[in-house]
Protein backbone atom coordinates (compact mmCIF):
# COMPACT_ATOMS: atom_id res chain seq x y z
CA UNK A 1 11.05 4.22 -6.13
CA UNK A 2 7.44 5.29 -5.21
CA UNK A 3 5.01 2.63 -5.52
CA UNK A 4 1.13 2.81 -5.70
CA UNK A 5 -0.30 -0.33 -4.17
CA UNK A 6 -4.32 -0.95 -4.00
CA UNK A 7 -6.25 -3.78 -1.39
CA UNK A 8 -8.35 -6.22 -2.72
CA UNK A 9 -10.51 -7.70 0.23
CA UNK A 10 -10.85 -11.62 0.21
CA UNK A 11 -12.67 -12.74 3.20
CA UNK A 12 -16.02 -11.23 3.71
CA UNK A 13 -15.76 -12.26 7.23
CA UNK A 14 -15.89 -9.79 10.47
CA UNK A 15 -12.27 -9.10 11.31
CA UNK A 16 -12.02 -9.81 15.06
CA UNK A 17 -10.57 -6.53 16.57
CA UNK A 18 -7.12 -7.72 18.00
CA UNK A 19 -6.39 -8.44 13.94
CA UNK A 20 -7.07 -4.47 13.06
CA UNK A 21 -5.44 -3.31 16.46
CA UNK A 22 -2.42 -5.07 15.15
CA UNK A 23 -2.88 -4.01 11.19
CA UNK A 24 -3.12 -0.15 12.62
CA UNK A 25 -0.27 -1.27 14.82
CA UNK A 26 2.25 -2.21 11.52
CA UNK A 27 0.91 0.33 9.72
CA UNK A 28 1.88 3.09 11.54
CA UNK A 29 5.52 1.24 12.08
CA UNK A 30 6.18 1.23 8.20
CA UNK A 31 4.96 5.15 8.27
CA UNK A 32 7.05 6.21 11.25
CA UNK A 33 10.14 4.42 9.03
CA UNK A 34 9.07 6.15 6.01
CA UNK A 35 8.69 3.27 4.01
CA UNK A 36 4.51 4.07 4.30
CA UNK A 37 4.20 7.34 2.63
CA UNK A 38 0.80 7.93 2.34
CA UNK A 39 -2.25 5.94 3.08
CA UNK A 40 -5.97 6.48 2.32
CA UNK A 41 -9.48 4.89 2.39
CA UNK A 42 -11.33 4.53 -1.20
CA UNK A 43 -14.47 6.55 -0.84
CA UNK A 44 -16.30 4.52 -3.45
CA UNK A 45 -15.51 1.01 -1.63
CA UNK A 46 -13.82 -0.55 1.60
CA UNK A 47 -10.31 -0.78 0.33
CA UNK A 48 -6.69 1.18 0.92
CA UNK A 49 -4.61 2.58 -0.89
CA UNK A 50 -0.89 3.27 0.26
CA UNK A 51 2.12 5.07 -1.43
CA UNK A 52 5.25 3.38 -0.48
CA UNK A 53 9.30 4.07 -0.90
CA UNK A 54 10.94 0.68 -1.78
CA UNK A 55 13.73 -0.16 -3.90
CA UNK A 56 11.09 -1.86 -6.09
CA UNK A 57 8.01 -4.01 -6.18
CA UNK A 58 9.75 -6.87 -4.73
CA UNK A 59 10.27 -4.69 -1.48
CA UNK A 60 7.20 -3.46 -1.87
CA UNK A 61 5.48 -7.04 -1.88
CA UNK A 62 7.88 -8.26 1.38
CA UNK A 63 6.66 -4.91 3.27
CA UNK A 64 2.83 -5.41 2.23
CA UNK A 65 3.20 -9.18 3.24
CA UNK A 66 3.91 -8.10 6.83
CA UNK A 67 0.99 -6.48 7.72
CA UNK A 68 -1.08 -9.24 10.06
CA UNK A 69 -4.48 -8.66 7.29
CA UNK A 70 -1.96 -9.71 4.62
CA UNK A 71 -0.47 -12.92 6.75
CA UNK A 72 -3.86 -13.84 7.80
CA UNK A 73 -5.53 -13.94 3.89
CA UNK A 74 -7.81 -11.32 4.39
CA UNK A 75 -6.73 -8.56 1.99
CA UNK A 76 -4.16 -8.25 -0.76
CA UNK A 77 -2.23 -5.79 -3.02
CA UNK A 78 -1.75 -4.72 -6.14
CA UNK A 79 1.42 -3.21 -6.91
CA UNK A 80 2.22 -0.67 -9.27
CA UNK A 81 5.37 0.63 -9.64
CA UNK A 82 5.00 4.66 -10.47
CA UNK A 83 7.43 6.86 -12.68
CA UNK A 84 8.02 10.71 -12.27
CA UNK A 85 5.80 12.00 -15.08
CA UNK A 86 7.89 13.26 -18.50
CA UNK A 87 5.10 14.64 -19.99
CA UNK A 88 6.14 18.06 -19.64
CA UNK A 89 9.20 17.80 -21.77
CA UNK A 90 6.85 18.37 -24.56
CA UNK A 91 6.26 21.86 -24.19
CA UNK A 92 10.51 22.91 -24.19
CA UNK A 93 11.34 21.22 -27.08
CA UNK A 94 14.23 18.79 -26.73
């Protein structure tokens, strides 16, 4: 199951660089594994969002709660579990 999942900073405070050495550390674990599938930077505010393949949000929630930003209370996630889109099924009938 895809799922979308969007950070929410809370703490304002400068993360000291051994923290983000070991975030970009984890991340690129979970992407090497495929369980990352795609990660980007918001352009309209400081914030990531990542596509992951989990069996569902509960997965999804254990993975996210690994990365060291996560453990430490600096960030969090929203998770959205995503559906294949049906919509097109309208235009063949049923």
């Amino acid at each position: 199951m895809k799922i979308l999942a969007m950070e929410t900073e809370t703490s304002t405070t400068k993360c000291p660089e051994t923290l983000l050495k070991a975030e970009s550390r984890r991340v690129w674990e979970l992407l090497q594994s495929g369980i990352i599938r795609e990660i980007y930077f918001r352009q309209d505010r400081a914030s990531a969002v990542i596509i992951l393949e989990c069996r569902d949000g509960a997965e999804a929630a254990g993975v996210l709660n690994s990365l060291p930003l996560v453990r430490q209370g600096r960030i969090r996630f929203d998770i959205i579990p995503l559906a294949a889109y049906s919509g097109f099924a309208r235009l063949f009938g049923t």
